[in-house]
N, C-alpha and C. Protein backbone atom coordinates (compact mmCIF):
# COMPACT_ATOMS: atom_id res chain seq x y z
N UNK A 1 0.82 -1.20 0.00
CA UNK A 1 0.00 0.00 0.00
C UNK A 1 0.86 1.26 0.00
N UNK A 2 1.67 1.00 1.40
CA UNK A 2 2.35 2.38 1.10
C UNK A 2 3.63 2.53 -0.73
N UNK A 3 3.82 1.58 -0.88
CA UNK A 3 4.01 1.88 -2.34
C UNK A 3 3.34 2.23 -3.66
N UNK A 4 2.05 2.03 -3.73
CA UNK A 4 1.07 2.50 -4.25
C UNK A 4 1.19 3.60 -4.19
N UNK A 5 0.66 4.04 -2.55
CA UNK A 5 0.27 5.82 -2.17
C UNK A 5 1.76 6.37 -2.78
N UNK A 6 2.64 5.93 -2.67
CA UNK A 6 3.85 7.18 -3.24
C UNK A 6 4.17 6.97 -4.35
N UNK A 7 3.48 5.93 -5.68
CA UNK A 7 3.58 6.24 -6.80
C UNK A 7 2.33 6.86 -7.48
N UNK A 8 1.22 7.59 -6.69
CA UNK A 8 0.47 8.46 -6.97
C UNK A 8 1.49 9.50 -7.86
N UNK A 9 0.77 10.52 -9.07
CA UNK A 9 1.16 11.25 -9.33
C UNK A 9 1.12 12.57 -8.49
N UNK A 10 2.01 13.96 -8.31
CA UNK A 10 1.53 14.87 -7.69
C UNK A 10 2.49 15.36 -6.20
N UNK A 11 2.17 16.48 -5.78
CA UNK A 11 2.48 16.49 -4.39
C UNK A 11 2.16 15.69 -3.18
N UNK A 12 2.58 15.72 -2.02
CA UNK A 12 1.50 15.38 -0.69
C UNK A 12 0.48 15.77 -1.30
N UNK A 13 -0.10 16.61 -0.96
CA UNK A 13 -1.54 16.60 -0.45
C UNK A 13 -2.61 15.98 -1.95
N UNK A 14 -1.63 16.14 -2.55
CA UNK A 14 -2.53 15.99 -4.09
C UNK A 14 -2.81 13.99 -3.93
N UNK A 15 -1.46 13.46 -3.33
CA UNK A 15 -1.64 12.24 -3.30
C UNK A 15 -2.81 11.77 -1.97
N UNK A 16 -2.54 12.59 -1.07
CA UNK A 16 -3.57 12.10 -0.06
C UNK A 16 -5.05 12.29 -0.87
N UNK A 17 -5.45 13.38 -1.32
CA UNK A 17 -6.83 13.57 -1.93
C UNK A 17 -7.31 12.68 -2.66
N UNK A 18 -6.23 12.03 -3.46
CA UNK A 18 -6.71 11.44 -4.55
C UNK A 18 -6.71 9.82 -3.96
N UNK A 19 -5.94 9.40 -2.70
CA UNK A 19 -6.12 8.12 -1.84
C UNK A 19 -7.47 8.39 -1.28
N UNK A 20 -7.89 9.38 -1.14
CA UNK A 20 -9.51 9.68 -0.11
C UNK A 20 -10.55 9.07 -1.12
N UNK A 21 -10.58 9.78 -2.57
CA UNK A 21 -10.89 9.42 -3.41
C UNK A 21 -11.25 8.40 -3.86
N UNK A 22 -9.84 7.69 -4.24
CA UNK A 22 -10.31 6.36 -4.24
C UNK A 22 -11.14 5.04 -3.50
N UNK A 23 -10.63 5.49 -2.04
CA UNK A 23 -10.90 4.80 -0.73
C UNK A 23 -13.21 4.89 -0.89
N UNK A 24 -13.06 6.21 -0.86
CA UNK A 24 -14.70 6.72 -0.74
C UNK A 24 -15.20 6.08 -2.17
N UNK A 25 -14.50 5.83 -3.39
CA UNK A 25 -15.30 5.23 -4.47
C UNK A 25 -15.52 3.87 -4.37
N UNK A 26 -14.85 3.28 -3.95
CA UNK A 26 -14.24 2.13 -2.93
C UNK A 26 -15.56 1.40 -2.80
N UNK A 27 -15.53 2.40 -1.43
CA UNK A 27 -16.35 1.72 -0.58
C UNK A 27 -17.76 1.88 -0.99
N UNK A 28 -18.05 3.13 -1.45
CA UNK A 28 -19.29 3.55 -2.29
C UNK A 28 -20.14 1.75 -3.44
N UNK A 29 -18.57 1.99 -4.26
CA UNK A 29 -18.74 0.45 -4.64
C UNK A 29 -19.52 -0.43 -4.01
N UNK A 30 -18.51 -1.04 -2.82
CA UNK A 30 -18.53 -2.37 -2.28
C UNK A 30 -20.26 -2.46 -1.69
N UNK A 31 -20.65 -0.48 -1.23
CA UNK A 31 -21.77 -0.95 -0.67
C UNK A 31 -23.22 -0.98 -1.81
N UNK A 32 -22.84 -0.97 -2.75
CA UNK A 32 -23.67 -1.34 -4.10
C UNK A 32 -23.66 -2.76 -4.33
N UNK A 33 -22.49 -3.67 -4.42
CA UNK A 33 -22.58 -4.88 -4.36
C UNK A 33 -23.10 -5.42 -3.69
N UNK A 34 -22.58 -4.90 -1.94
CA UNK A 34 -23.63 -5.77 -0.74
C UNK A 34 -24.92 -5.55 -1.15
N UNK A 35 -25.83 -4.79 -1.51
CA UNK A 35 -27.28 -4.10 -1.41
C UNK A 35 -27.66 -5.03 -2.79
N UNK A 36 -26.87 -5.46 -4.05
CA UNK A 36 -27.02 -5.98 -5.05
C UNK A 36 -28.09 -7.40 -4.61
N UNK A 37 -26.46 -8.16 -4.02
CA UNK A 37 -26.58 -9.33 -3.27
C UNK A 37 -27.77 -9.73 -2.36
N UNK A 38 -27.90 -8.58 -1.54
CA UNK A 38 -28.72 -8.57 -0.55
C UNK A 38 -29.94 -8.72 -1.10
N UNK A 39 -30.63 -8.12 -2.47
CA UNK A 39 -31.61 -8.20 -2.77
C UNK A 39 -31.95 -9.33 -3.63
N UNK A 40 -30.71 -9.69 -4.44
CA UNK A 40 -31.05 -10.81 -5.58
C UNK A 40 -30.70 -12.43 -5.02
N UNK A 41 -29.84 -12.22 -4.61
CA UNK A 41 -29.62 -13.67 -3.57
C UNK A 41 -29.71 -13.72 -2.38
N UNK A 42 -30.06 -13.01 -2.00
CA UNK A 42 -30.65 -13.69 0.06
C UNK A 42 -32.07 -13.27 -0.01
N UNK A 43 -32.68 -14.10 1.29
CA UNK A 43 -34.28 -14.07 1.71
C UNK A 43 -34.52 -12.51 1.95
N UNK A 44 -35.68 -12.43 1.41
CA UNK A 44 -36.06 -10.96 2.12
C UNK A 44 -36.57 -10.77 2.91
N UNK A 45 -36.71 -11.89 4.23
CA UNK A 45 -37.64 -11.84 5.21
C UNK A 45 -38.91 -12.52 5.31
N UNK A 46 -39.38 -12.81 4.05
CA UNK A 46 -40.61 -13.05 3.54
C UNK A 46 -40.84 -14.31 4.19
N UNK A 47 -42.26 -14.53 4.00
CA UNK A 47 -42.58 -15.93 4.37
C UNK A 47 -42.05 -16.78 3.54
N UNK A 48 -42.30 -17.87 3.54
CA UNK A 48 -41.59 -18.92 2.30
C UNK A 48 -43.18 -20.03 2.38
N UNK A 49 -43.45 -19.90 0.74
CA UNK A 49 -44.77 -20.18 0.32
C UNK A 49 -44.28 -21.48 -0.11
């Protein structure tokens, strides 16, 4: 990781912004997949007919 973050292009701070960046698209992601999942393959609570 920390080799990653310092082959960012840019200054400090330009590299931290753009690690925030990524991190927040990230996770933004991951919580689209869970919610994906959550709806198309697991129970929704429902009764089971």
């Amino acid at each position: 990781m920390r080799q990653w973050f310092l082959g960012l292009p840019g200054p400090m701070p330009l590299k931290v912004v753009i690690a925030v960046v990524v991190v927040v698209v990230g996770l933004v992601a991951l919580f689209f997949v869970y919610d994906w999942i959550g709806t198309n393959m697991l129970d929704s609570g429902g009764t089971i007919g």
